[in-house]
PDB file of N, CA and C in Angstrom:
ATOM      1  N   UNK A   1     167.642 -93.003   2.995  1.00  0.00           N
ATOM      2  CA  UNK A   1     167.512 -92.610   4.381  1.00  0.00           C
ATOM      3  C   UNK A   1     167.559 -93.845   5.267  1.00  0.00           C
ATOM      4  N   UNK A   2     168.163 -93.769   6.454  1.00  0.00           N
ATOM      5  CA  UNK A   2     168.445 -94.990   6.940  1.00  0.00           C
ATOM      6  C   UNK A   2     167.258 -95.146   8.173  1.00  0.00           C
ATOM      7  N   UNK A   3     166.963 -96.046   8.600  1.00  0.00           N
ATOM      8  CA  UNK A   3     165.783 -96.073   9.663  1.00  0.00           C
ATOM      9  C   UNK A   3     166.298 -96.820  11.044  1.00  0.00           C
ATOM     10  N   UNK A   4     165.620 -96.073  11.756  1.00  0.00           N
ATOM     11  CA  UNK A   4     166.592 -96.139  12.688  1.00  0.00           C
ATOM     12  C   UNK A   4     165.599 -97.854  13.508  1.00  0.00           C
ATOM     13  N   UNK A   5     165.881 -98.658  14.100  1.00  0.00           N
ATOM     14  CA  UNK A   5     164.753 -99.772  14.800  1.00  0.00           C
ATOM     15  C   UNK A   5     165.307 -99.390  16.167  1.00  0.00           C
ATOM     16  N   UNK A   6     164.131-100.281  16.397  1.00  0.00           N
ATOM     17  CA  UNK A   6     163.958-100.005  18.481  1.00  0.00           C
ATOM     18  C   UNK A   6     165.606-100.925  18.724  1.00  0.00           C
ATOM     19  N   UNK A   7     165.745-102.346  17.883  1.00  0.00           N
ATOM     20  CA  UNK A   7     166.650-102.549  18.411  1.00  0.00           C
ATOM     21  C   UNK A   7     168.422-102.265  18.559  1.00  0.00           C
ATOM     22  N   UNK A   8     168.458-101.165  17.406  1.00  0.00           N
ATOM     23  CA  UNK A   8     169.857-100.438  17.244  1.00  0.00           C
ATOM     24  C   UNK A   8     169.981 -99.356  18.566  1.00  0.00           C
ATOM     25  N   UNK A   9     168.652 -98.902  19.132  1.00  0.00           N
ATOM     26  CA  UNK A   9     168.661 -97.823  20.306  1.00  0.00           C
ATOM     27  C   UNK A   9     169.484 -98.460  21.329  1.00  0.00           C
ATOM     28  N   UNK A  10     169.315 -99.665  22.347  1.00  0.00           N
ATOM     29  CA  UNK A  10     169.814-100.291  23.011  1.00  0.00           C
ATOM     30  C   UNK A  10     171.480 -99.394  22.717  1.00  0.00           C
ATOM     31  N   UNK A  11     171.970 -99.970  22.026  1.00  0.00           N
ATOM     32  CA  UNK A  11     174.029 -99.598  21.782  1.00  0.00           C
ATOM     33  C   UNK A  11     174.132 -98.271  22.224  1.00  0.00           C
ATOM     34  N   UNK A  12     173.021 -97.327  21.257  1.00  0.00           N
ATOM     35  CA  UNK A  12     173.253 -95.627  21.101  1.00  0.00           C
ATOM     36  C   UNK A  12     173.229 -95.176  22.344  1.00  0.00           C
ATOM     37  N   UNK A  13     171.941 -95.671  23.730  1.00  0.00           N
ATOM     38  CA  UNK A  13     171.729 -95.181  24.552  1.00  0.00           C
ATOM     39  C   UNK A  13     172.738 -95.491  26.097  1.00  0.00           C
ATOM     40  N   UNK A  14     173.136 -96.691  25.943  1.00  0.00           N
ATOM     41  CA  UNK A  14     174.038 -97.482  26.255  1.00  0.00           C
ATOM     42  C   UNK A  14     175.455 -96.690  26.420  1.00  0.00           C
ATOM     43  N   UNK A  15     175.823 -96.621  25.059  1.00  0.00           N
ATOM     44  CA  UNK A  15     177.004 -95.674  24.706  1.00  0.00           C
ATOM     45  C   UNK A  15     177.068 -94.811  24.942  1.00  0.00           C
ATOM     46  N   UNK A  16     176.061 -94.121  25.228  1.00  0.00           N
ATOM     47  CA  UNK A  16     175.768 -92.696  25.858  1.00  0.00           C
ATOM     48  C   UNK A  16     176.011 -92.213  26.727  1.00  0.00           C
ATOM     49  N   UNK A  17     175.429 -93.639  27.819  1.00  0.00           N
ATOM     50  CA  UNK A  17     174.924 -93.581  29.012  1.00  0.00           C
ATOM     51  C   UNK A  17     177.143 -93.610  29.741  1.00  0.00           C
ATOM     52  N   UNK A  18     177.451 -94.750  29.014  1.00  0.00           N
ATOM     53  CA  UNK A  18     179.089 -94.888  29.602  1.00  0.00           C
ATOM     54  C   UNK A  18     179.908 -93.875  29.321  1.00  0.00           C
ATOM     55  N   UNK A  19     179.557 -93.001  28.263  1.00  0.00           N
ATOM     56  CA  UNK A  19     180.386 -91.901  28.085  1.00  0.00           C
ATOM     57  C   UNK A  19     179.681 -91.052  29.130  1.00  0.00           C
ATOM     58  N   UNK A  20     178.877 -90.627  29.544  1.00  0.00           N
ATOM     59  CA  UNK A  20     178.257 -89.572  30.343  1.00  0.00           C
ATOM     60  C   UNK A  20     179.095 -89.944  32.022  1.00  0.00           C
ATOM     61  N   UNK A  21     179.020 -91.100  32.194  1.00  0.00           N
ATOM     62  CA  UNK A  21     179.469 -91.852  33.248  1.00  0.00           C
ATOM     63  C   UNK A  21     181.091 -91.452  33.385  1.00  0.00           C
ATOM     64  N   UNK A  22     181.828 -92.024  31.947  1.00  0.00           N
ATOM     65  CA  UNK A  22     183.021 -91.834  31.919  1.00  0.00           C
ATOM     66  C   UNK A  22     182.886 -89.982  32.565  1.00  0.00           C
ATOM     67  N   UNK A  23     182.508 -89.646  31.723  1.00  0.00           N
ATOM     68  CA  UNK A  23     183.173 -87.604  31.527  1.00  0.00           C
ATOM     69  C   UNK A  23     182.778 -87.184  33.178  1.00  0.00           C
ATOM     70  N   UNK A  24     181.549 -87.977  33.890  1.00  0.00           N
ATOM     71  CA  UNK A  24     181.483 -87.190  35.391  1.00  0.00           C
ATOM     72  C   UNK A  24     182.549 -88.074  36.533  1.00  0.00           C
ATOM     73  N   UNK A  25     182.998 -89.191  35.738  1.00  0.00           N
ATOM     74  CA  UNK A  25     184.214 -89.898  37.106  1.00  0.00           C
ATOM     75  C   UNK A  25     185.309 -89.033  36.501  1.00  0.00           C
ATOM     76  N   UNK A  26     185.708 -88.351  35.080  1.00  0.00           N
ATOM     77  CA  UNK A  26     187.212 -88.160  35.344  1.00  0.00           C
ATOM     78  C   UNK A  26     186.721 -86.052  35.589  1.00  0.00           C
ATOM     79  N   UNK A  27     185.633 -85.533  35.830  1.00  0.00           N
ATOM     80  CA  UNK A  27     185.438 -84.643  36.182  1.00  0.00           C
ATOM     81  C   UNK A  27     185.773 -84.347  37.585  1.00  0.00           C
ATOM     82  N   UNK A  28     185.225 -85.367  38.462  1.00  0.00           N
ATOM     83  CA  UNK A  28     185.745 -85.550  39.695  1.00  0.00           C
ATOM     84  C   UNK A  28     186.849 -85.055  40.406  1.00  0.00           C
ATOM     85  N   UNK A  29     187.635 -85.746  40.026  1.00  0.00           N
ATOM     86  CA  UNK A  29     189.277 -85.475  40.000  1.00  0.00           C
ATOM     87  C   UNK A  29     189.925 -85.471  38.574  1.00  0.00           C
ATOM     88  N   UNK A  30     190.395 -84.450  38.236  1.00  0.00           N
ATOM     89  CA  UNK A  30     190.519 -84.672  36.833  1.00  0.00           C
ATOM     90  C   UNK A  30     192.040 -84.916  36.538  1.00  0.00           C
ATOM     91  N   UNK A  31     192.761 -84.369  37.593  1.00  0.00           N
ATOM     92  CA  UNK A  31     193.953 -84.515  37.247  1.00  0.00           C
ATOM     93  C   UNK A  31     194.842 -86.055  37.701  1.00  0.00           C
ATOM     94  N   UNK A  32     193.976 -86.608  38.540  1.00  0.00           N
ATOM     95  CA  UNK A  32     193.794 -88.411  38.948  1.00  0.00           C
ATOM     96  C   UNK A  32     194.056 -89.372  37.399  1.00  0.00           C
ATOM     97  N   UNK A  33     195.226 -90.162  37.987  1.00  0.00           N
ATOM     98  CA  UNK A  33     195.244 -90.837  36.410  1.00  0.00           C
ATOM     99  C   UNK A  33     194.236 -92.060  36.303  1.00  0.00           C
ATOM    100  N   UNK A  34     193.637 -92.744  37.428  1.00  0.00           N
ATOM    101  CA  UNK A  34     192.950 -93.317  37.367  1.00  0.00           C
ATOM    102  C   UNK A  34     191.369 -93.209  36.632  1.00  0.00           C
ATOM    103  N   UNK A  35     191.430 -91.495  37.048  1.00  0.00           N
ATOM    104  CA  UNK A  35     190.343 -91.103  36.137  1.00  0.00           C
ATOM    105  C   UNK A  35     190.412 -90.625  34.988  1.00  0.00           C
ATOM    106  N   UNK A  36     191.623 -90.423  34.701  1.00  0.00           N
ATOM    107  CA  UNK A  36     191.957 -90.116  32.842  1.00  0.00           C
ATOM    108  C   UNK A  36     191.390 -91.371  32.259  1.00  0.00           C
ATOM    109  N   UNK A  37     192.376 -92.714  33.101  1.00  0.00           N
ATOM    110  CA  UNK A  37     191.964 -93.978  32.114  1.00  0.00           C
ATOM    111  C   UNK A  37     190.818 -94.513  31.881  1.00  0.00           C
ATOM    112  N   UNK A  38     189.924 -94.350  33.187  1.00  0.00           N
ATOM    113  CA  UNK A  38     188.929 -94.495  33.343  1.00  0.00           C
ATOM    114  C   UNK A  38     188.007 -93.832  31.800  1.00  0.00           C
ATOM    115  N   UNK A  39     188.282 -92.406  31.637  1.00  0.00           N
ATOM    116  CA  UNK A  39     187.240 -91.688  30.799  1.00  0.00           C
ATOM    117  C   UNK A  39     188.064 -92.483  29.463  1.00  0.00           C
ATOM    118  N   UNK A  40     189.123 -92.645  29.476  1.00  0.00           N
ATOM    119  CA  UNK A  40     189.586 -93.157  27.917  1.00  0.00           C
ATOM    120  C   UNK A  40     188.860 -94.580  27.663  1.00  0.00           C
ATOM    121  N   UNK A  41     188.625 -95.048  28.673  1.00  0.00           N
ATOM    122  CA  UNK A  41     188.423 -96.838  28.275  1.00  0.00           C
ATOM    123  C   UNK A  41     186.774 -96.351  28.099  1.00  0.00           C
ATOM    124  N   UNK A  42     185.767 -95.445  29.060  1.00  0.00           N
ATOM    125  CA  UNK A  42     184.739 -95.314  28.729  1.00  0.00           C
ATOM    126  C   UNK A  42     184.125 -94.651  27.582  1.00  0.00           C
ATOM    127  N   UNK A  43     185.488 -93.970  26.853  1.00  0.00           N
ATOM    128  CA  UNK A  43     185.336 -93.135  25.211  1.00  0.00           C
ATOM    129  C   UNK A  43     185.122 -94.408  24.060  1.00  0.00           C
ATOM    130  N   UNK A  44     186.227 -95.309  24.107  1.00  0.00           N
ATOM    131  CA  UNK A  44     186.760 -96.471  23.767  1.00  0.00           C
ATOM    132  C   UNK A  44     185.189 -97.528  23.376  1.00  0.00           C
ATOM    133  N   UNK A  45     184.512 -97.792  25.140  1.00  0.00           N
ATOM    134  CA  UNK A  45     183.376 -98.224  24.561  1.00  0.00           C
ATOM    135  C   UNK A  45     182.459 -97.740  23.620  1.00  0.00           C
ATOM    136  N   UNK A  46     181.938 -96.347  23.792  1.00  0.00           N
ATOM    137  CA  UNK A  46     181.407 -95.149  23.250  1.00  0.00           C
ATOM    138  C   UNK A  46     181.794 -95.923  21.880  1.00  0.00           C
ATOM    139  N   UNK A  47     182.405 -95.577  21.341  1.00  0.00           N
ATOM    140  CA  UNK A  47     183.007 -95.560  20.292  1.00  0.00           C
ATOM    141  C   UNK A  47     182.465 -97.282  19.636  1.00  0.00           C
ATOM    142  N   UNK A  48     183.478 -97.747  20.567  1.00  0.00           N
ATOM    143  CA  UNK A  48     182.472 -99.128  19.907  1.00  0.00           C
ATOM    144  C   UNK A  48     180.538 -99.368  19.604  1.00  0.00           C
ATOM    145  N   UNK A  49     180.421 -99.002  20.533  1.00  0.00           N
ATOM    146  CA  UNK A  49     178.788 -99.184  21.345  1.00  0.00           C
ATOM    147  C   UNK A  49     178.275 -97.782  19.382  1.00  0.00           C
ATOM    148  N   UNK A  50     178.567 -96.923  19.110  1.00  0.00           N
ATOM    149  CA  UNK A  50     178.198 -95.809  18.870  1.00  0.00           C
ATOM    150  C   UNK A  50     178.194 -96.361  17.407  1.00  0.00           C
ATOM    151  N   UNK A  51     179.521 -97.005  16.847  1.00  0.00           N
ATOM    152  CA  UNK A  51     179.523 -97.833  15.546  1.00  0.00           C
ATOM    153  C   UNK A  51     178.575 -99.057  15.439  1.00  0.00           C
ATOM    154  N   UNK A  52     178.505 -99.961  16.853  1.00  0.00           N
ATOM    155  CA  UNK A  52     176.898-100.874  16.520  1.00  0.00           C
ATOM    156  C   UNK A  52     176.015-100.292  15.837  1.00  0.00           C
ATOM    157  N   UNK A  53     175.399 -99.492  16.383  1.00  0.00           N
ATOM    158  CA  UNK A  53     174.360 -98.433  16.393  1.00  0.00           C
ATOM    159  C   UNK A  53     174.271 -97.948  14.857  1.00  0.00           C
ATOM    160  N   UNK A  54     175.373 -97.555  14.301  1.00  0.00           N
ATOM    161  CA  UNK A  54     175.256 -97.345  12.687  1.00  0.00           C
ATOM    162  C   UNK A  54     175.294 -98.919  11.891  1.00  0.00           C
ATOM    163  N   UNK A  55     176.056 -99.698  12.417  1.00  0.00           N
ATOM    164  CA  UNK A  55     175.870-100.729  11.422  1.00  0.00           C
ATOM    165  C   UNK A  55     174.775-101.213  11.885  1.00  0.00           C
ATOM    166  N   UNK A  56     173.703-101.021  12.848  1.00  0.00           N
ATOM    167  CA  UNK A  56     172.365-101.807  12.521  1.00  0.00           C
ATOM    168  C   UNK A  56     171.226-101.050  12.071  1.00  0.00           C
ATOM    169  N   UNK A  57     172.028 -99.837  11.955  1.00  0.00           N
ATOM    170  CA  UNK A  57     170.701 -99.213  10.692  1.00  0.00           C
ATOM    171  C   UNK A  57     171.458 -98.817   9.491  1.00  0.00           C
ATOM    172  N   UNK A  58     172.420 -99.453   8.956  1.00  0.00           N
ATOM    173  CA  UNK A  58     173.184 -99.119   7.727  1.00  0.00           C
ATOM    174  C   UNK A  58     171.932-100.163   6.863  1.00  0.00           C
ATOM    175  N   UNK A  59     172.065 -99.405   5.778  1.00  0.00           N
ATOM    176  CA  UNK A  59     170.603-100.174   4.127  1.00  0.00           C
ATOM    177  C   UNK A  59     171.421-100.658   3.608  1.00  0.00           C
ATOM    178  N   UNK A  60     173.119-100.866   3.136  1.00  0.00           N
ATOM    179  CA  UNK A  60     173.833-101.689   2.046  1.00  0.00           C
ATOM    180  C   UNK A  60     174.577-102.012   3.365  1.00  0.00           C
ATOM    181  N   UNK A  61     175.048-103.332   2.240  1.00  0.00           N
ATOM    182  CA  UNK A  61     176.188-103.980   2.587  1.00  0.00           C
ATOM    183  C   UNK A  61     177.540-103.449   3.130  1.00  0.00           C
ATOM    184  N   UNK A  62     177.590-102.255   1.695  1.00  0.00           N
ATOM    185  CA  UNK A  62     179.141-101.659   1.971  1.00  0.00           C
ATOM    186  C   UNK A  62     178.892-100.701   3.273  1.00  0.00           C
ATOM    187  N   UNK A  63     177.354-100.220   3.533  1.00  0.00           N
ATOM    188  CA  UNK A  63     177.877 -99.360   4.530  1.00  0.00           C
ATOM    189  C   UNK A  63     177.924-100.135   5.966  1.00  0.00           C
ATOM    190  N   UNK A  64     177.279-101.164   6.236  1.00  0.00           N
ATOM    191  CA  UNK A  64     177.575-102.279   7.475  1.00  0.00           C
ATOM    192  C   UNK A  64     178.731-102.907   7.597  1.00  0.00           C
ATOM    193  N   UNK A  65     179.958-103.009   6.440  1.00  0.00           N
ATOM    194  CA  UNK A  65     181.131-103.180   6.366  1.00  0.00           C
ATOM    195  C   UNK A  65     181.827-102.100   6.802  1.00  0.00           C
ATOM    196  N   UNK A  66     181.867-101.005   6.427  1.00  0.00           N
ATOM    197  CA  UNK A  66     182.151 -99.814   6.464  1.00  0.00           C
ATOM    198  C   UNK A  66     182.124 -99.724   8.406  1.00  0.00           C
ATOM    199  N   UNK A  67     181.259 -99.819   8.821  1.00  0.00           N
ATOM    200  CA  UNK A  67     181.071 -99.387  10.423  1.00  0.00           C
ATOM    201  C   UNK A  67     181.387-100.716  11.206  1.00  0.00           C
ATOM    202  N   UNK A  68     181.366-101.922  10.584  1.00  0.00           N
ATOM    203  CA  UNK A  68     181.449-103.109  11.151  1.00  0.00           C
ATOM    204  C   UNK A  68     183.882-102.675  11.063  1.00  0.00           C
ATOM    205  N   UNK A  69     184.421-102.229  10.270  1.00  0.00           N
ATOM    206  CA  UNK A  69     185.554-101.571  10.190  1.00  0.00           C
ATOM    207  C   UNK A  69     185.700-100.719  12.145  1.00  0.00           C
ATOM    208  N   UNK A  70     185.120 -99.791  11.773  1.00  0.00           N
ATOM    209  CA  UNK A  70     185.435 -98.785  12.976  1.00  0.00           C
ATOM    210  C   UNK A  70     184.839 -99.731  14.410  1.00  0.00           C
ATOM    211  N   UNK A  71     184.034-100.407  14.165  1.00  0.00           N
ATOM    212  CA  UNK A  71     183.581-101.010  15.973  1.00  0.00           C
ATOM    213  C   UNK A  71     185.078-101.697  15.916  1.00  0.00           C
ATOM    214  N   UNK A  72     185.804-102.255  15.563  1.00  0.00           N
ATOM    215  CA  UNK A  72     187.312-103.313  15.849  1.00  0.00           C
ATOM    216  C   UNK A  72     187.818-101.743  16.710  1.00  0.00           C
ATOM    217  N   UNK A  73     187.846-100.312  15.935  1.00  0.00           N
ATOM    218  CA  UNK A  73     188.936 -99.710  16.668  1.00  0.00           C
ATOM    219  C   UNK A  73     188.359 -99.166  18.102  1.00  0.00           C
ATOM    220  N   UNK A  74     187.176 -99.500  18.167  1.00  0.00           N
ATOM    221  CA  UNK A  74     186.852 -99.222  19.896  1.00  0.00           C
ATOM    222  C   UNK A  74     187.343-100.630  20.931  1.00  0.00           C
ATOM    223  N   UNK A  75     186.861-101.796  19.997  1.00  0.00           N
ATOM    224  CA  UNK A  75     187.176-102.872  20.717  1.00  0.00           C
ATOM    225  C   UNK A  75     188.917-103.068  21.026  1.00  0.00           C
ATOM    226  N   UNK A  76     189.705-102.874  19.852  1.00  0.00           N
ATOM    227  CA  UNK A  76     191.134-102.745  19.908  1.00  0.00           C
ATOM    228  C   UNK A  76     191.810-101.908  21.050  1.00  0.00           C
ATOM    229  N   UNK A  77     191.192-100.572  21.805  1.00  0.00           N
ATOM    230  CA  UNK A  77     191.215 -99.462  22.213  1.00  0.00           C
ATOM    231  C   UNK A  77     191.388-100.191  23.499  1.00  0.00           C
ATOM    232  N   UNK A  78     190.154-100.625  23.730  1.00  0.00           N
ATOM    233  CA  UNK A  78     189.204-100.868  25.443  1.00  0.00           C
ATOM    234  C   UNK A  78     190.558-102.031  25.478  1.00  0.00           C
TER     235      UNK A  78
END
């Protein structure tokens, strides 16, 4: 079972917080391309921010490799 620490919350809530942000600017105007890109680059962080968050409560090696893998494809994204 993996445990979660105070300091992996920071990313999760973070990530949260920019996706929530992203989804109400491209709600706005939705059909605005500024706000498509907008919600894609704020998924993008999500995504990164959301894989921290598992690799700092991953218990092995392989699984902090494993998620330390997927944060590159948010960073690659943004």
């Amino acid at each position: 079972m993996e445990i979660i620490s105070i300091y992996s919350l920071v990313p999760l809530i973070s990530g949260l917080f920019v996706l929530v942000l992203g989804f109400f600017v491209w709600l706005k105007k939705p059909k605005e391309l500024l706000h498509i890109l907008f919600f894609f680059y704020a998924s993008a962080i999500f995504i990164w921010l959301f894989c921290t968050f598992k690799m700092f409560n991953a218990i092995t090696d392989e699984k902090q490799i494993f998620w330390d893998r997927f944060i590159y494809i948010g960073i690659v994204v943004s």
